[in-house]
N, C-alpha and C. Protein backbone atom coordinates (compact mmCIF):
# COMPACT_ATOMS: atom_id res chain seq x y z
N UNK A 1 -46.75 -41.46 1.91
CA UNK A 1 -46.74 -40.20 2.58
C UNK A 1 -45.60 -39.35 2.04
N UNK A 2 -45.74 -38.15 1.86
CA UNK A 2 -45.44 -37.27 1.27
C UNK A 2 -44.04 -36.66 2.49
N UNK A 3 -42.96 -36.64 1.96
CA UNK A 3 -42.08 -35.11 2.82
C UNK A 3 -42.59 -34.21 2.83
N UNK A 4 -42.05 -33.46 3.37
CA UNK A 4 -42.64 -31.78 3.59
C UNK A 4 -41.16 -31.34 2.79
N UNK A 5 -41.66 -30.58 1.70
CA UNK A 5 -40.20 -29.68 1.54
C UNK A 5 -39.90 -28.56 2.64
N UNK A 6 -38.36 -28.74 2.38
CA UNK A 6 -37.57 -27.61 3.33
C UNK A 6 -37.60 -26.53 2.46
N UNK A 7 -37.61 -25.89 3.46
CA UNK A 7 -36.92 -24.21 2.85
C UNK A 7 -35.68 -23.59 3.49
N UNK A 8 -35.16 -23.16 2.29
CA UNK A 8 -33.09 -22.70 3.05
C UNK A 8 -33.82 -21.71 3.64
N UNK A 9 -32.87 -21.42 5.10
CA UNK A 9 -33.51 -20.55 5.84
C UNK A 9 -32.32 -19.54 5.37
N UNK A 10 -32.81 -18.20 5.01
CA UNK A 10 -32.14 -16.83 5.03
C UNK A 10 -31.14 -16.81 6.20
N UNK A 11 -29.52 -16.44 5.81
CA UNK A 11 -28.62 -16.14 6.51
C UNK A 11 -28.80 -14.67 7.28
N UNK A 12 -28.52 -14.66 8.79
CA UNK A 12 -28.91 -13.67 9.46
C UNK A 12 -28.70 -12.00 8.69
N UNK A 13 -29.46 -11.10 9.04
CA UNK A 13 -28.83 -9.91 8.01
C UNK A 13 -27.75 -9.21 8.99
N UNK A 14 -26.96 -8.91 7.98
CA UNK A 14 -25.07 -8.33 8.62
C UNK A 14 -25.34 -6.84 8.95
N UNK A 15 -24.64 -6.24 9.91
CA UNK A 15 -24.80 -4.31 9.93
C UNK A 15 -24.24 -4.16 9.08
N UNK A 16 -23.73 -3.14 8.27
CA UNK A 16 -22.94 -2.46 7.58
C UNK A 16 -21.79 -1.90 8.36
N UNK A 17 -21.14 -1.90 7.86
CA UNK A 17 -19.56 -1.59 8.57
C UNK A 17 -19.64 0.36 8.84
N UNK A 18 -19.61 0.97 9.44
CA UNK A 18 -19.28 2.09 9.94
C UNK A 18 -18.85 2.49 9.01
N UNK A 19 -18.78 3.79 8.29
CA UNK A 19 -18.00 4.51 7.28
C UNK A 19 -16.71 5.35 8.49
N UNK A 20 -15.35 5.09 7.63
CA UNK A 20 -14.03 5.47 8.18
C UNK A 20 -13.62 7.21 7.86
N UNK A 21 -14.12 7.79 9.65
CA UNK A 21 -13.98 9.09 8.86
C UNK A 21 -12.28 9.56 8.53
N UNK A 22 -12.22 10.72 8.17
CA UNK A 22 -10.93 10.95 7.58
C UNK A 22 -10.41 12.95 8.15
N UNK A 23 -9.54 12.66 8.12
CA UNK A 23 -9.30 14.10 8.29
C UNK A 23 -9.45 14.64 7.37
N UNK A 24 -9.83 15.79 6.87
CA UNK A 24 -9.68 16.68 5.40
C UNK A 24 -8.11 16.67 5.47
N UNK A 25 -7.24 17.24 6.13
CA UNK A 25 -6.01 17.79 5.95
C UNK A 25 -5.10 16.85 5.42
N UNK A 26 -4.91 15.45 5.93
CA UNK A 26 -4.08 15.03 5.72
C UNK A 26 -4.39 13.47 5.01
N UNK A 27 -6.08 13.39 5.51
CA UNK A 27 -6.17 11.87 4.66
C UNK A 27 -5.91 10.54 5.84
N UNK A 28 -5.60 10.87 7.22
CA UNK A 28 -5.73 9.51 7.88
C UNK A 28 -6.78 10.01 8.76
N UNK A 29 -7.22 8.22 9.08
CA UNK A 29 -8.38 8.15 10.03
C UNK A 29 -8.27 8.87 11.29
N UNK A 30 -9.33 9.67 12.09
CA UNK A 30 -8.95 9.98 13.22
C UNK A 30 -8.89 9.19 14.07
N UNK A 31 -7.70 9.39 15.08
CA UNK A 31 -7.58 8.79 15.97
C UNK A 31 -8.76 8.49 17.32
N UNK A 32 -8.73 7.47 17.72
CA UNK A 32 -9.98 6.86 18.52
C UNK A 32 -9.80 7.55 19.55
N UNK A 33 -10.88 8.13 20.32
CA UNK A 33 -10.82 8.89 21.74
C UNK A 33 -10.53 8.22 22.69
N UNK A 34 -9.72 8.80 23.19
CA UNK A 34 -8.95 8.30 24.70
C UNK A 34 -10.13 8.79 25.61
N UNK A 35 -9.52 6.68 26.38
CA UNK A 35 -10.28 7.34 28.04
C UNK A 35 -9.82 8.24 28.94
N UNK A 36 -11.39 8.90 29.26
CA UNK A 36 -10.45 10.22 30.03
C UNK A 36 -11.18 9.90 31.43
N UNK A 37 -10.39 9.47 32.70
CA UNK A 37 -11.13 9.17 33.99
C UNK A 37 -10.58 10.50 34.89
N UNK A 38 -12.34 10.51 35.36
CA UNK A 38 -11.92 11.62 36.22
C UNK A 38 -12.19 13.44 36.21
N UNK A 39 -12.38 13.66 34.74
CA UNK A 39 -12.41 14.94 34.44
C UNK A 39 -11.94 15.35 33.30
N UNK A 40 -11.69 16.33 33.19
CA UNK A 40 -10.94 17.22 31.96
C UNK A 40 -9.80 17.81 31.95
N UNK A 41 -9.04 17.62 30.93
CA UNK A 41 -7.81 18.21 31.38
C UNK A 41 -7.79 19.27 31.29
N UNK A 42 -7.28 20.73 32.37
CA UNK A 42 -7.21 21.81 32.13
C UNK A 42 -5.70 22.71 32.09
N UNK A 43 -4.66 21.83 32.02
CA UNK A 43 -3.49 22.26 32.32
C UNK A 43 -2.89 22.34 31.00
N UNK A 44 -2.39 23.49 30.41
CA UNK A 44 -1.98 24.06 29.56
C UNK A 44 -0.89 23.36 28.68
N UNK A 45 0.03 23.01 29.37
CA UNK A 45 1.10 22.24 29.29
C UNK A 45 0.50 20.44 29.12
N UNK A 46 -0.09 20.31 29.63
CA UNK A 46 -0.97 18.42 29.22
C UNK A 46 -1.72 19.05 27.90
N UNK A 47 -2.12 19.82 27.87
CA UNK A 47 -2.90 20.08 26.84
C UNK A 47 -2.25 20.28 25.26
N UNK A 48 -1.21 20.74 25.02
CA UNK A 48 -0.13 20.88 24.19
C UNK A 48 0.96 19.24 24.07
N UNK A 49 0.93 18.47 24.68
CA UNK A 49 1.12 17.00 25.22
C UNK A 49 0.21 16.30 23.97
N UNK A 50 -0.89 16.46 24.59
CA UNK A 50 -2.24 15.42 24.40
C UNK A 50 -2.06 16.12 22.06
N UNK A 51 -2.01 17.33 22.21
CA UNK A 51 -2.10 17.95 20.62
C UNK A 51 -0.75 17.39 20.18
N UNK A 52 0.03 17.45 20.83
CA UNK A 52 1.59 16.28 19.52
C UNK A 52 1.49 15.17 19.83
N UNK A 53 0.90 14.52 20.61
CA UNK A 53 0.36 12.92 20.65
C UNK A 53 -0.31 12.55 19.62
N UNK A 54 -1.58 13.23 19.32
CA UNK A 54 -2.66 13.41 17.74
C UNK A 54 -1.72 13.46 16.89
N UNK A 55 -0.82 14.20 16.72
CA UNK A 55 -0.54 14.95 15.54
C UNK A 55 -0.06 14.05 15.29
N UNK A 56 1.14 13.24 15.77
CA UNK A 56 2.00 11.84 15.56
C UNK A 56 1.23 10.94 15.77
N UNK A 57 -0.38 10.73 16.05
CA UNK A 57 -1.06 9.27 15.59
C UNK A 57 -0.44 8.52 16.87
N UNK A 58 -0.01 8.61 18.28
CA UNK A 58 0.57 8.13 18.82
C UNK A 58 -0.46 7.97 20.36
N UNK A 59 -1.23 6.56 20.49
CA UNK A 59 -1.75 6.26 21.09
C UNK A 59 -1.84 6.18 22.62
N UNK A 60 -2.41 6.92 23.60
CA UNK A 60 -2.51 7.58 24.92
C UNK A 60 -3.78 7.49 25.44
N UNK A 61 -3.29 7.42 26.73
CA UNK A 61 -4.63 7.14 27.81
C UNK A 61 -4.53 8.64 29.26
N UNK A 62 -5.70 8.96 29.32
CA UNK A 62 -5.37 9.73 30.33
C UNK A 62 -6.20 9.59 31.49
N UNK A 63 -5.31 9.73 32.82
CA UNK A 63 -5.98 9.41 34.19
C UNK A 63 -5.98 10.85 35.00
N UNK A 64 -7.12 10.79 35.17
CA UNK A 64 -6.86 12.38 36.45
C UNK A 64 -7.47 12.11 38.05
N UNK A 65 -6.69 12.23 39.10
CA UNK A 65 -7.33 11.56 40.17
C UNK A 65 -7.24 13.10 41.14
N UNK A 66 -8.40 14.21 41.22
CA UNK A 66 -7.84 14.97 41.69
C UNK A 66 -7.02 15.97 41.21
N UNK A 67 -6.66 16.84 41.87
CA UNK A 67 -5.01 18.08 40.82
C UNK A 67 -4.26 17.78 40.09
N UNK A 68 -3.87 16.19 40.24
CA UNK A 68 -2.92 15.10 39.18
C UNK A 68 -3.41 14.27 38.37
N UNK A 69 -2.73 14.45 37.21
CA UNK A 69 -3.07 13.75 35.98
C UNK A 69 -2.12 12.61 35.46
N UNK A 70 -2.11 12.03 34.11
CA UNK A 70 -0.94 11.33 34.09
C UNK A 70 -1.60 10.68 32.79
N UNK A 71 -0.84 10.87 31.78
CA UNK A 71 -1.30 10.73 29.94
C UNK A 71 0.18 9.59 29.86
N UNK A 72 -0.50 8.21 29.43
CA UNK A 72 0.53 6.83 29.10
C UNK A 72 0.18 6.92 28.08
N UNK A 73 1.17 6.87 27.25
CA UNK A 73 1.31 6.57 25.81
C UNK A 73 2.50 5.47 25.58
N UNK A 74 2.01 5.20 24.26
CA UNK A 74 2.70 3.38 23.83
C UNK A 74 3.24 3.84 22.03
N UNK A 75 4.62 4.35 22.10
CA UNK A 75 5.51 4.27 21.03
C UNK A 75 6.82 3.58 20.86
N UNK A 76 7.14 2.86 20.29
CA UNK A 76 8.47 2.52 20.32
C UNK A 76 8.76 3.30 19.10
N UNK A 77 8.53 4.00 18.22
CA UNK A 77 8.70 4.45 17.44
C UNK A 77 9.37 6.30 17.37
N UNK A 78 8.48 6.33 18.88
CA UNK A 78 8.72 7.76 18.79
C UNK A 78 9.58 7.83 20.25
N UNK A 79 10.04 7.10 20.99
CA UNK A 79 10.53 6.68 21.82
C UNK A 79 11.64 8.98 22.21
N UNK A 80 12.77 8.87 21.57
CA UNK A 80 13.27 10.27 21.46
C UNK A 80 12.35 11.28 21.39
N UNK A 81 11.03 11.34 20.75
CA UNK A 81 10.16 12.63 21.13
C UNK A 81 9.41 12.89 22.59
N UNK A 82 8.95 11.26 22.90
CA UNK A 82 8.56 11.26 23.73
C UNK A 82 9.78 12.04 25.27
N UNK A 83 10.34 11.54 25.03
CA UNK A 83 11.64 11.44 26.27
C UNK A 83 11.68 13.10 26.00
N UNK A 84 11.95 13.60 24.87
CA UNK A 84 12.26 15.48 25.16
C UNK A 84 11.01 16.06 25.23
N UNK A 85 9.85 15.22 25.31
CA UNK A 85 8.33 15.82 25.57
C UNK A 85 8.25 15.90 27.46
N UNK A 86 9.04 15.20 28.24
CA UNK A 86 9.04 15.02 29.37
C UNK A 86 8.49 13.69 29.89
N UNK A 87 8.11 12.83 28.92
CA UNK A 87 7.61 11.62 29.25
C UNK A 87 8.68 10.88 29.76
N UNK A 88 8.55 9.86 30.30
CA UNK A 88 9.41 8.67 31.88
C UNK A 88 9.16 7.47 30.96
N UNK A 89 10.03 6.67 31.12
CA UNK A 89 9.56 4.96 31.07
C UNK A 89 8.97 4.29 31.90
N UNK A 90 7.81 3.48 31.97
CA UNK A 90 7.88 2.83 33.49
C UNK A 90 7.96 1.63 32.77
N UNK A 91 9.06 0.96 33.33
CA UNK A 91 9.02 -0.27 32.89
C UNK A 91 8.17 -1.05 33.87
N UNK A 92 7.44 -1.23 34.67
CA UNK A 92 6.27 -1.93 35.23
C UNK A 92 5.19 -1.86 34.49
N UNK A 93 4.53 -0.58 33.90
CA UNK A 93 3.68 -1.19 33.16
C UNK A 93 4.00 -0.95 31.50
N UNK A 94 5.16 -1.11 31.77
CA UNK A 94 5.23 -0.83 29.90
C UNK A 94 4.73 0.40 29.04
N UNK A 95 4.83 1.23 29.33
CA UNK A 95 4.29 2.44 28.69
C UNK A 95 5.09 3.82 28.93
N UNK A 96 5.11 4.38 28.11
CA UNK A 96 5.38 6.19 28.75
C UNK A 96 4.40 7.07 29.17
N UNK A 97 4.98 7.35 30.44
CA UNK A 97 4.53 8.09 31.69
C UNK A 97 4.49 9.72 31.48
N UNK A 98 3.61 10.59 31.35
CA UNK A 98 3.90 11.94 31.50
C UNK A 98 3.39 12.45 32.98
N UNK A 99 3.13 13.04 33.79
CA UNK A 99 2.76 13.18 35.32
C UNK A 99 2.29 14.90 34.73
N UNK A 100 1.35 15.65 35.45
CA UNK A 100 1.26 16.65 35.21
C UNK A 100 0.16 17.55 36.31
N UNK A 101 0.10 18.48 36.72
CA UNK A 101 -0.65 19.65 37.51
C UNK A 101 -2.44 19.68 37.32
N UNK A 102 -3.05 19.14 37.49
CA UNK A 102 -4.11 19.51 36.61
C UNK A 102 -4.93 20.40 37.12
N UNK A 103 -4.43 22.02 36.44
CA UNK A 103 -4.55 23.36 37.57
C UNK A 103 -4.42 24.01 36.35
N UNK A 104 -5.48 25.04 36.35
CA UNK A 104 -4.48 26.18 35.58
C UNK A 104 -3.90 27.12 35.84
């Protein structure tokens, strides 16, 4: 009696990896969109916040519960911009704290 030949079974097929978009201006990847709970920010001042956060590549989350908002960002690097941006330390959860109006 005869075997049955095997056949290699084909390795599953892979996705292709996402193409990495780029800014024209400067050549780095854009930064990944922050969760935004709650709404939109409309306060002038968070809004100018949230644009030198981008600009420095400097990673932030924003919460709005109501009129109050509150954008945590995670630099040790930029630690002095942050602090004359108006951002807090909280050392409970490890991050910098900005608190803000969310009014225009």
């Amino acid at each position: 009696m005869k075997k049955p030949k095997l056949q290699p079974v084909p390795p599953p097929p892979q996705p292709e990896p996402e193409p990495q978009q780029y800014d024209d201006e400067d050549g780095w990847a854009d930064p990944p969109i922050p969760a935004r709970l709650g709404g939109e920010v409309v306060d002038d001042i968070a809004q100018q916040v949230i644009d030198l956060l981008d600009l420095k590549h400097i990673a932030y989350d924003i919460s709005i519960e109501g009129g109050e908002g509150v954008i945590s960002a995670n630099s040790f690097n930029e630690k002095d911009l942050l602090k004359a941006t108006g951002f807090r330390w909280s050392p409970d959860s490890k991050r910098w704290i900005f608190k803000f109006s969310n009014e225009q």
